[in-house]
N, C-alpha and C. Protein backbone atom coordinates (compact mmCIF):
# COMPACT_ATOMS: atom_id res chain seq x y z
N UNK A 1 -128.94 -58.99 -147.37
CA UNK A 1 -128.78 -60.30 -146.80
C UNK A 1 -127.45 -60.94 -147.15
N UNK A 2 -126.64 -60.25 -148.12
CA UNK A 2 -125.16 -60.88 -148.29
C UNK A 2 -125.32 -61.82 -149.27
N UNK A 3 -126.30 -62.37 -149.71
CA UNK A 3 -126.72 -63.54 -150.47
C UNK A 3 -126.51 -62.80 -152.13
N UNK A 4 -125.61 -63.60 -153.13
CA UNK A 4 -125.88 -63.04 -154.35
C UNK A 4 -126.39 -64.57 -155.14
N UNK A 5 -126.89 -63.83 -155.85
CA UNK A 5 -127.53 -64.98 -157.06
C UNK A 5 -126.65 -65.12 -158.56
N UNK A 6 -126.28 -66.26 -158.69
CA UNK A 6 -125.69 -66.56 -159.40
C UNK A 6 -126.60 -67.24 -161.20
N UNK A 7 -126.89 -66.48 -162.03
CA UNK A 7 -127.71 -67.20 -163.25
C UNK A 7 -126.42 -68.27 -163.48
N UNK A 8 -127.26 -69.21 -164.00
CA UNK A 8 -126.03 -70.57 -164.62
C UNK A 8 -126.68 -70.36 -166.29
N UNK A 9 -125.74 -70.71 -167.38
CA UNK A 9 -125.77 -71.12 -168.61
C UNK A 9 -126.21 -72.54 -168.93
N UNK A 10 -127.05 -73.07 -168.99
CA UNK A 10 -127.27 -74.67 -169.06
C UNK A 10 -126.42 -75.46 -169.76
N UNK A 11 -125.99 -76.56 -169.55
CA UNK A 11 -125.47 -76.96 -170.66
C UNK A 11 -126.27 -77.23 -172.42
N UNK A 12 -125.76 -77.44 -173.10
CA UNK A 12 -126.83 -77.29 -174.65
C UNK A 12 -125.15 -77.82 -175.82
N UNK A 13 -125.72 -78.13 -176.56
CA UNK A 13 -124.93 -78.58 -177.77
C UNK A 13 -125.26 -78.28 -178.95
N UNK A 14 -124.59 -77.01 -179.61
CA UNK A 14 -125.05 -76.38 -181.29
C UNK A 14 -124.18 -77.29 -182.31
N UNK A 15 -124.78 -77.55 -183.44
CA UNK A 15 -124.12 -78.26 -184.42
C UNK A 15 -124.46 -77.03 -185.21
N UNK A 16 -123.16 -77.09 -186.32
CA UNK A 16 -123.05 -76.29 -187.74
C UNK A 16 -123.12 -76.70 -188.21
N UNK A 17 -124.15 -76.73 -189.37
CA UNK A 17 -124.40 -77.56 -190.61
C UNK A 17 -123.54 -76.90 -191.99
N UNK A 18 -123.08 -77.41 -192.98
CA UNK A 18 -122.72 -76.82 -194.36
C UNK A 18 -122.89 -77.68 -195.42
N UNK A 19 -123.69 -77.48 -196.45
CA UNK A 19 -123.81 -78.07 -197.16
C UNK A 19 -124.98 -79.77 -197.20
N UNK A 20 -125.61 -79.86 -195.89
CA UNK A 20 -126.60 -80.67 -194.94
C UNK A 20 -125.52 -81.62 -194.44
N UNK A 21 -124.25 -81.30 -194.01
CA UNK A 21 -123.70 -82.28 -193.31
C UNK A 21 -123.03 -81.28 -192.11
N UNK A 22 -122.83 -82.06 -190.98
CA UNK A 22 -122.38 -81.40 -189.74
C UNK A 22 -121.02 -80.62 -189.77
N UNK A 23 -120.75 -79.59 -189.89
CA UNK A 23 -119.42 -79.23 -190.03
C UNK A 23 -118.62 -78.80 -188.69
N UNK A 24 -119.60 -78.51 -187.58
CA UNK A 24 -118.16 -78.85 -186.23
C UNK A 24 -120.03 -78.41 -185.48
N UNK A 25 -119.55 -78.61 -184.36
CA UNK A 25 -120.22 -78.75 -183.06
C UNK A 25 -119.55 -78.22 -181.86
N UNK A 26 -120.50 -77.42 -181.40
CA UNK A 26 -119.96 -77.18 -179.56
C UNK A 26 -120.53 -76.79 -178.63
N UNK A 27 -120.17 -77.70 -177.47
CA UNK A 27 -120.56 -77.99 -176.39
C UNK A 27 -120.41 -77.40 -175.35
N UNK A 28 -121.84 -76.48 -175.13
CA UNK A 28 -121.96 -75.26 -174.17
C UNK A 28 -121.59 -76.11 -172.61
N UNK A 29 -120.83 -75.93 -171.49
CA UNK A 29 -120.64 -76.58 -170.92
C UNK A 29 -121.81 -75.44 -169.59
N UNK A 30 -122.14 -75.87 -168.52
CA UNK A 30 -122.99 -75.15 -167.85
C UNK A 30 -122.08 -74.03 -166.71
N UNK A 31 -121.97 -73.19 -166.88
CA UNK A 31 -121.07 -72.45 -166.44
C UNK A 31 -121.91 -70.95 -166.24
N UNK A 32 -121.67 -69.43 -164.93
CA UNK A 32 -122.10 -68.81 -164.65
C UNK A 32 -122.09 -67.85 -165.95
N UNK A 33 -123.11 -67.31 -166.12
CA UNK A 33 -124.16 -66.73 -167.15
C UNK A 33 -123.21 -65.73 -167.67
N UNK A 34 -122.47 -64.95 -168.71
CA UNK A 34 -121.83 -64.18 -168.88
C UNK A 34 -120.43 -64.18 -169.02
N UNK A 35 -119.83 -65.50 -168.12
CA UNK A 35 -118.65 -65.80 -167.87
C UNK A 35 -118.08 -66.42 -169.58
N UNK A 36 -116.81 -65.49 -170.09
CA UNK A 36 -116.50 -65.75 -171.65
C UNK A 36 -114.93 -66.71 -171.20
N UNK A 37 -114.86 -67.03 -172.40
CA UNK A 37 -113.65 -67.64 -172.58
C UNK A 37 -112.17 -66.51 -172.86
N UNK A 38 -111.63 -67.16 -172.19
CA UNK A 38 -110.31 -66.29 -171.78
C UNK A 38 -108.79 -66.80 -172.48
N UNK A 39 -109.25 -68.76 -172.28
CA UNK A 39 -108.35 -69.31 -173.37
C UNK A 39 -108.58 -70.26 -173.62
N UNK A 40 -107.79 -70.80 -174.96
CA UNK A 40 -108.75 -72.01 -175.43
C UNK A 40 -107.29 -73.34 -175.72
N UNK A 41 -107.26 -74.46 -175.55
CA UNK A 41 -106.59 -75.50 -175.16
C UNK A 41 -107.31 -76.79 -176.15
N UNK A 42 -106.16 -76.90 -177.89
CA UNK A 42 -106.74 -77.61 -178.93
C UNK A 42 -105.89 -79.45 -178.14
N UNK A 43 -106.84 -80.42 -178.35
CA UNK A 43 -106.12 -82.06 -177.94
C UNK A 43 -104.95 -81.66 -179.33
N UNK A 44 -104.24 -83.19 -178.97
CA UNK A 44 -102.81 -82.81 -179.84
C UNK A 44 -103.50 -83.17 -181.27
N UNK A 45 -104.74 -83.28 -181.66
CA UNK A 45 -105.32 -83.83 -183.02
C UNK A 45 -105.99 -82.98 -183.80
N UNK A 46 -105.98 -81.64 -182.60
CA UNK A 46 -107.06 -80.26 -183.04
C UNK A 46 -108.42 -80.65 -183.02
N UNK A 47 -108.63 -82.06 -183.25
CA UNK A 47 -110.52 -82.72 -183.15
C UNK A 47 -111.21 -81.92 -181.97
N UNK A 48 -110.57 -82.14 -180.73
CA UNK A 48 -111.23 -81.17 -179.79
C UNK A 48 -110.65 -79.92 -179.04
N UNK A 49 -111.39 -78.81 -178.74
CA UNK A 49 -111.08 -77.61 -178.24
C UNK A 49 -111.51 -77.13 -177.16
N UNK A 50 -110.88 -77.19 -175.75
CA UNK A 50 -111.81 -76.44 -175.16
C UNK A 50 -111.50 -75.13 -174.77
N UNK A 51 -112.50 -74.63 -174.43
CA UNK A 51 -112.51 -73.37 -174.22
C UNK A 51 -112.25 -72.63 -172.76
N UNK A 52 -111.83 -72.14 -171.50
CA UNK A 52 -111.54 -71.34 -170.40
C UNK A 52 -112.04 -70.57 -170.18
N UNK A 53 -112.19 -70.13 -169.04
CA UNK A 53 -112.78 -68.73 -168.43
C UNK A 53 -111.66 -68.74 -167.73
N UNK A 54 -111.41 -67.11 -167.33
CA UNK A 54 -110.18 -66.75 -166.48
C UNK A 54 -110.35 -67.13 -165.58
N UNK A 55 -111.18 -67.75 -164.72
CA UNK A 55 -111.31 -68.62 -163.43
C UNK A 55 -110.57 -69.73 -163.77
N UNK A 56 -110.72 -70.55 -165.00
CA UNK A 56 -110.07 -71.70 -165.18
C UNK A 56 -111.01 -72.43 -165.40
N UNK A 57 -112.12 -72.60 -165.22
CA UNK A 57 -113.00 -73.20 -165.57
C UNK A 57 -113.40 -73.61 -166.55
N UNK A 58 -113.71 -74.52 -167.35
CA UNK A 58 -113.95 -75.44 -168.84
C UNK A 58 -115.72 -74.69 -168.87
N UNK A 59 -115.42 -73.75 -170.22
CA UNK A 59 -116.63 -73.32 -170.55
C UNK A 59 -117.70 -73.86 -171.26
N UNK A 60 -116.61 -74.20 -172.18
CA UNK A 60 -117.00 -75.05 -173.74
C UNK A 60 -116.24 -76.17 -174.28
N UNK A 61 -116.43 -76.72 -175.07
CA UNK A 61 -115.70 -77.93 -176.25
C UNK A 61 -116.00 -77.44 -177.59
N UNK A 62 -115.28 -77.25 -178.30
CA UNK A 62 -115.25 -77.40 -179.75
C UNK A 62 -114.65 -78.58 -180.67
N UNK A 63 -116.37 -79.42 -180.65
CA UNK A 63 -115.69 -80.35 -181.97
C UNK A 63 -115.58 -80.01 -183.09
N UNK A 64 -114.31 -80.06 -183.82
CA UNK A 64 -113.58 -79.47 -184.76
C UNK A 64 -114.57 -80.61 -186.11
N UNK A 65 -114.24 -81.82 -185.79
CA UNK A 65 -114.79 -82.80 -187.00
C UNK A 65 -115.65 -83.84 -186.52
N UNK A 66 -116.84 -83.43 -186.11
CA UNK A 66 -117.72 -84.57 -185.81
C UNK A 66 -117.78 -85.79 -186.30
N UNK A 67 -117.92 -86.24 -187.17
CA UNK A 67 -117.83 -87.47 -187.78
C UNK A 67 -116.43 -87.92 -187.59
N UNK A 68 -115.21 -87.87 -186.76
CA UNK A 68 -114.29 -87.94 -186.48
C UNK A 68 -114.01 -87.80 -184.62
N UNK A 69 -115.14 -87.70 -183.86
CA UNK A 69 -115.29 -87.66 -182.75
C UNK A 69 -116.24 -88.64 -182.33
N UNK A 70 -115.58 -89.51 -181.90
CA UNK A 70 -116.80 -90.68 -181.05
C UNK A 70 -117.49 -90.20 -179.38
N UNK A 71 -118.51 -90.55 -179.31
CA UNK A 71 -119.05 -89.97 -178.07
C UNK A 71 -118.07 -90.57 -176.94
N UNK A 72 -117.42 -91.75 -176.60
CA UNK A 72 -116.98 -92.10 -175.83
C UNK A 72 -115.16 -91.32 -175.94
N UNK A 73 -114.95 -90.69 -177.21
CA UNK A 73 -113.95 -89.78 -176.63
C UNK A 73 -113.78 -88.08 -176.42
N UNK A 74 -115.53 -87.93 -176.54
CA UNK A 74 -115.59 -86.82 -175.93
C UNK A 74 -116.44 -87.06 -174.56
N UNK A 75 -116.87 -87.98 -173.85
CA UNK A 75 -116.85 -88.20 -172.62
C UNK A 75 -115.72 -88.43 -171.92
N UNK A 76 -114.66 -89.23 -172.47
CA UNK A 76 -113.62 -88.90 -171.65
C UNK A 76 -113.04 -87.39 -171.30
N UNK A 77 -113.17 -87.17 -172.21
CA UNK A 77 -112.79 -85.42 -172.48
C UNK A 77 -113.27 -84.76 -171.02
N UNK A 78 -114.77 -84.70 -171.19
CA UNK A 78 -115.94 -84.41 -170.41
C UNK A 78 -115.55 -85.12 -168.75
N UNK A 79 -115.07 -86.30 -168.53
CA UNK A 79 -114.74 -86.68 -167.40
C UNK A 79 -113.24 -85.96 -166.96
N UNK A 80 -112.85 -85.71 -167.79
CA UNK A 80 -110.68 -85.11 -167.40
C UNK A 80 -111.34 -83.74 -166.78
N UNK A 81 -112.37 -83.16 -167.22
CA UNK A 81 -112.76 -81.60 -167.26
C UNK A 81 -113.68 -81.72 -165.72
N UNK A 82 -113.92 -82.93 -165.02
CA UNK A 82 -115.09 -82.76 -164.17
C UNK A 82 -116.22 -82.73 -164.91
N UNK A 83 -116.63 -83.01 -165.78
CA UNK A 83 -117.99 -82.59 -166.07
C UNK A 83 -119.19 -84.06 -166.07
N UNK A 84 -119.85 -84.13 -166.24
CA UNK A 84 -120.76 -85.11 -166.37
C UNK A 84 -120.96 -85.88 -167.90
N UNK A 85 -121.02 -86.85 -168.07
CA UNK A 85 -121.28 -87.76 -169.68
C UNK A 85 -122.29 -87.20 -170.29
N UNK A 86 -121.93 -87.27 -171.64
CA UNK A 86 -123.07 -86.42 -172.76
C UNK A 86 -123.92 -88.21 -172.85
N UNK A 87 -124.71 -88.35 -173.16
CA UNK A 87 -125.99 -89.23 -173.22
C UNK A 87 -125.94 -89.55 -174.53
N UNK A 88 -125.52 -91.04 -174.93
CA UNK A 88 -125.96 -91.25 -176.42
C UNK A 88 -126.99 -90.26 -176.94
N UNK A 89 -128.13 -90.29 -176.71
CA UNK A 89 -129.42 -89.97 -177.41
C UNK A 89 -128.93 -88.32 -177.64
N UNK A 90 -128.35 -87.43 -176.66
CA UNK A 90 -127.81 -85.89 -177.15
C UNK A 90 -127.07 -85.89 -177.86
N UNK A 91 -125.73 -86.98 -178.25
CA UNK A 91 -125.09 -86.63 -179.37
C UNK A 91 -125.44 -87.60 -180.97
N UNK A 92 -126.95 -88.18 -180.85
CA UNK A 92 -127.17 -88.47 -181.86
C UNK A 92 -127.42 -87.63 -183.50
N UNK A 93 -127.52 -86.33 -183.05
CA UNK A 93 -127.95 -85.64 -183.95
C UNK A 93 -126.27 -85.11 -184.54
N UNK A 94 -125.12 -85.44 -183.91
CA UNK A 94 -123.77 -84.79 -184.71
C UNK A 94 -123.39 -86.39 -185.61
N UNK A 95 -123.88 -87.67 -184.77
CA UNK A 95 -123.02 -88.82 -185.35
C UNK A 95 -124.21 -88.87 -186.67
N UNK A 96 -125.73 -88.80 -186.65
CA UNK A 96 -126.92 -88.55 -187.36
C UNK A 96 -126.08 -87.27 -189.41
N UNK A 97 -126.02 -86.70 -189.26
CA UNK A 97 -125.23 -85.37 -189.99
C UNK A 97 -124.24 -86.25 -190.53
């Protein structure tokens, strides 16, 4: 039928803990299932990272220092990239740490 099916990666957000405090976080962005990062692009502060697929596409974010990342400047982040706003209540558990 010509038709292919595409699996998607959901979006999801892992925090690293060390020591019981958050030591970086990152933000699975929802992108086709398998598709890896090809290159990665640090803000001029290193706080955030994102990650590429050779399409060009924004895979991921790596917050470098959570407690040093406010949600409203990784939504901007999230808006420069096309993507949709992370939801107070999802990034309570990195500002929480």
């Amino acid at each position: 039928n010509g038709l292919r099916v595409v699996r998607m990666t959901e979006r999801s957000l892992q925090i690293t803990y060390r020591k019981g405090r958050a030591f970086a976080a990152y933000l699975h962005l929802s992108h086709p299932t398998g598709e890896k990062s090809a290159r990665t692009v640090a803000s001029r502060d290193g706080l955030l990272v994102v990650d590429y697929a050779a399409t060009g596409r924004a895979v991921g974010v790596e917050i470098t220092a959570p407690q040093a990342v406010s949600l409203e400047r990784l939504n901007q982040l999230l808006a420069e990239l096309g993507e949709a706003p992370l939801a107070e209540q999802d990034y309570k558990p990195v500002r929480a740490a």
